[in-house]
Protein backbone atom coordinates (compact mmCIF):
# COMPACT_ATOMS: atom_id res chain seq x y z
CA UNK A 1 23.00 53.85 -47.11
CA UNK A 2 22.70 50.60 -45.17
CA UNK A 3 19.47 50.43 -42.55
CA UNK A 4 19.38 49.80 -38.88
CA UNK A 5 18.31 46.47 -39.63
CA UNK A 6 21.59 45.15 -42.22
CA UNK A 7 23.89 47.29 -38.97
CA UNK A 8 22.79 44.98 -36.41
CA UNK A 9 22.86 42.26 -38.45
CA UNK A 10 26.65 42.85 -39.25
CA UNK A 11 27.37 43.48 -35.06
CA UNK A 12 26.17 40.27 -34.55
CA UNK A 13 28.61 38.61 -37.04
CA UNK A 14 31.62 40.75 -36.16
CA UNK A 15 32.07 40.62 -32.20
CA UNK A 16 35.27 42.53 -32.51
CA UNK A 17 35.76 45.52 -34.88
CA UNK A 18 38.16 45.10 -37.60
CA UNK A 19 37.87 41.24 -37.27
CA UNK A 20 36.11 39.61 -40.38
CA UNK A 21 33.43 37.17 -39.68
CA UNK A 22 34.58 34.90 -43.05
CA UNK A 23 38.42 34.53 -41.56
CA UNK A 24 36.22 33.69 -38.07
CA UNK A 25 34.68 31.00 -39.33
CA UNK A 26 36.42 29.74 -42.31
CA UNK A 27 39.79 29.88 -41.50
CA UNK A 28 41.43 27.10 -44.51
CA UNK A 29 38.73 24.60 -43.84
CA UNK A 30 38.90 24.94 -39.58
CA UNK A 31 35.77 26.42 -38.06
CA UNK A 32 37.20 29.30 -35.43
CA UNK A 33 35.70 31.50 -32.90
CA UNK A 34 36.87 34.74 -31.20
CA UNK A 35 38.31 35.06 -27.50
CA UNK A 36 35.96 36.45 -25.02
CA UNK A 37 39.02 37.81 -23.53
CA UNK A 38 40.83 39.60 -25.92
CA UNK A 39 39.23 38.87 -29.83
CA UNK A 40 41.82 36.51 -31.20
CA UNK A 41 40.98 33.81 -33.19
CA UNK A 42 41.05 30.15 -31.00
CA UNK A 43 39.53 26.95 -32.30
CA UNK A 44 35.82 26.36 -32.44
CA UNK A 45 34.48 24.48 -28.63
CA UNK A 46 37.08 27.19 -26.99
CA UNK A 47 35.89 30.57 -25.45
CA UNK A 48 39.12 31.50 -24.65
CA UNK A 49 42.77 31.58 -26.50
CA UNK A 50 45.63 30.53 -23.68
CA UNK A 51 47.05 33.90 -22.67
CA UNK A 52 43.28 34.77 -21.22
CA UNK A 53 42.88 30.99 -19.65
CA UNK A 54 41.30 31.46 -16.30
CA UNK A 55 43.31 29.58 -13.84
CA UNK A 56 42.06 26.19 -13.27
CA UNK A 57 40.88 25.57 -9.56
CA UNK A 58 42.44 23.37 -7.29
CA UNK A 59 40.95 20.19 -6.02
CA UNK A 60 38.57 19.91 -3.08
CA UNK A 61 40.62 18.44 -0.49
CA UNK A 62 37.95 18.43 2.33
CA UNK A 63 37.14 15.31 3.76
CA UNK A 64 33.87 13.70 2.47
CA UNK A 65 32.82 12.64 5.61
CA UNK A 66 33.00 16.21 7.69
CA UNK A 67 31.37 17.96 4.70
CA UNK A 68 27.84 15.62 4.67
CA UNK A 69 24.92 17.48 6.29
CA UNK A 70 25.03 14.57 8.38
CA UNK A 71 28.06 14.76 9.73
CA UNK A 72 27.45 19.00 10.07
CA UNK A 73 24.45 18.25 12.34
CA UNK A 74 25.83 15.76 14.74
CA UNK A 75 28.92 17.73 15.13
CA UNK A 76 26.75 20.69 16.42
CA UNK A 77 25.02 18.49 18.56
CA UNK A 78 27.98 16.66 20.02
CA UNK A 79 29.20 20.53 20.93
CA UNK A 80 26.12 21.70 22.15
CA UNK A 81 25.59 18.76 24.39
CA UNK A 82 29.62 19.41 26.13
CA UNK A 83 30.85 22.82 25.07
CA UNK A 84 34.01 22.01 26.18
CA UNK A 85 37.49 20.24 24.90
CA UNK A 86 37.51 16.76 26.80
CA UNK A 87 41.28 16.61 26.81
CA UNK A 88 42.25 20.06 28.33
CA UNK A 89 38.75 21.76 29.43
CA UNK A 90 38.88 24.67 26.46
CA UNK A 91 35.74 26.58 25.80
CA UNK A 92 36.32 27.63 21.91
CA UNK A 93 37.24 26.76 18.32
CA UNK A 94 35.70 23.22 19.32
CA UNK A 95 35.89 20.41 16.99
CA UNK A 96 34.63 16.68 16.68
CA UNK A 97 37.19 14.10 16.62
CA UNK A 98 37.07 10.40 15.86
CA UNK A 99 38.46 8.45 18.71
CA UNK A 100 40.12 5.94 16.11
CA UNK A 101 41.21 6.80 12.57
CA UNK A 102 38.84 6.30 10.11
CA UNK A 103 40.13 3.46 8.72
CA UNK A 104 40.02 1.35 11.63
CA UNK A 105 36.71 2.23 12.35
CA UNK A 106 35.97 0.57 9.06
CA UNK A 107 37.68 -2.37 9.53
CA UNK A 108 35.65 -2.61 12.88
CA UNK A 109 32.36 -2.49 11.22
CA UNK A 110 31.95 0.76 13.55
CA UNK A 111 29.71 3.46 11.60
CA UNK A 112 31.32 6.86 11.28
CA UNK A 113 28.77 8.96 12.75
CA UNK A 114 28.60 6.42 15.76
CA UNK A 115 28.48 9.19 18.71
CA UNK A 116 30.34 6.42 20.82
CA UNK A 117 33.42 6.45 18.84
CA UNK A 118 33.66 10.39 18.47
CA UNK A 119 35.13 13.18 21.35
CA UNK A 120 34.69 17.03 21.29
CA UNK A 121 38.42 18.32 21.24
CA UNK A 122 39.74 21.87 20.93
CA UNK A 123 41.33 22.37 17.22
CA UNK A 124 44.51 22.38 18.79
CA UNK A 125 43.70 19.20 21.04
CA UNK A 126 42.43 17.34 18.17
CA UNK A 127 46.13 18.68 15.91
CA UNK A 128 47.62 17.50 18.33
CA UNK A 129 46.39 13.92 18.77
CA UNK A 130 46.30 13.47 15.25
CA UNK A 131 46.09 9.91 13.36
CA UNK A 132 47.26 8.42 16.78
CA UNK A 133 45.55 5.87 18.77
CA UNK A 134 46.37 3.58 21.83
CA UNK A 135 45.11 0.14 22.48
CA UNK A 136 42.62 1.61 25.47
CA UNK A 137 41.28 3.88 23.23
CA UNK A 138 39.76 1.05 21.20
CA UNK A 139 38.66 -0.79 23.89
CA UNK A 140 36.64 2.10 24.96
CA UNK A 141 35.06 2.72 21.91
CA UNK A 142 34.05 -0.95 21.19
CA UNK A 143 32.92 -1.05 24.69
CA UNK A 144 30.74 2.12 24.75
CA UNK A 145 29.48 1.02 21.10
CA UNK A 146 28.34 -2.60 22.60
CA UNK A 147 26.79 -1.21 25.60
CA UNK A 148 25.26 1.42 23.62
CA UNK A 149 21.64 0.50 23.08
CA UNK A 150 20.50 0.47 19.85
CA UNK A 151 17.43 1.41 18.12
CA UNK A 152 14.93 -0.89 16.81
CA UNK A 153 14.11 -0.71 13.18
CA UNK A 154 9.91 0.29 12.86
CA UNK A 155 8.34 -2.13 10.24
């Protein structure tokens, strides 16, 4: 008669009834483990054999910029401060647009977050508009961000 103590023991080693631990682990020379899924035998460093593979997810395709806390904030302030679209006067699903792609802001040496250079558009405004820009549109944002006054640094 085997005790409580050689039982639990032998659960630990055999996951799966009616799988032996020695074919688990010794397999001709290759270390295996069991499937969390479904108790088949994968190689050791896997948890699962390929018929139970999770999915893998897709890539994050958000934009890095619009998913900073940074960028959260000043977008609810922009909104809070005119709660409505600038191009057709729309109260909801507001967004925060940059006046000039991205890019060319870079290549301006404009900062991203520069209030000057962003506009609160409805979402269908701003889908609208999309990468587009005009020549007055630039002007207006590198005038408003010259006249803007800036702060002094402390120290």
């Amino acid at each position: 008669m085997r005790s409580a103590n050689t039982k639990a023991a032998t659960l630990r080693t055999r996951p799966f009834p009616g799988k032996s631990p020695c074919r688990a682990t010794c397999d001709g020379g290759v270390i295996r483990s069991f499937c969390i899924g479904c108790g088949d035998y994968v190689p050791k460093g896997q948890s699962r054999c390929a018929a139970c593979r999770l999915p893998t997810r897709q890539p994050d395709n958000r934009h890095p910029v619009r998913t900073t806390n940074r960028w959260i904030r000043l977008s609810k302030k922009l909104r809070r401060i005119q709660p409505w679209c600038t191009s057709c006067g729309a109260k909801n699903d507001l967004t925060v647009d940059h006046r000039l792609p991205i890019g060319r802001l870079e290549e301006l040496g404009i900062s991203l977050y520069d209030e000057a250079a962003l506009a609160v558009l409805c979402r269908s405004c701003n889908a609208r508009k999309g990468n587009r820009y005009t020549a007055e549109d630039e002007a207006a944002v590198l005038a408003s961000v010259n006249a803007e006054p800036r702060k002094r640094a402390i120290g």
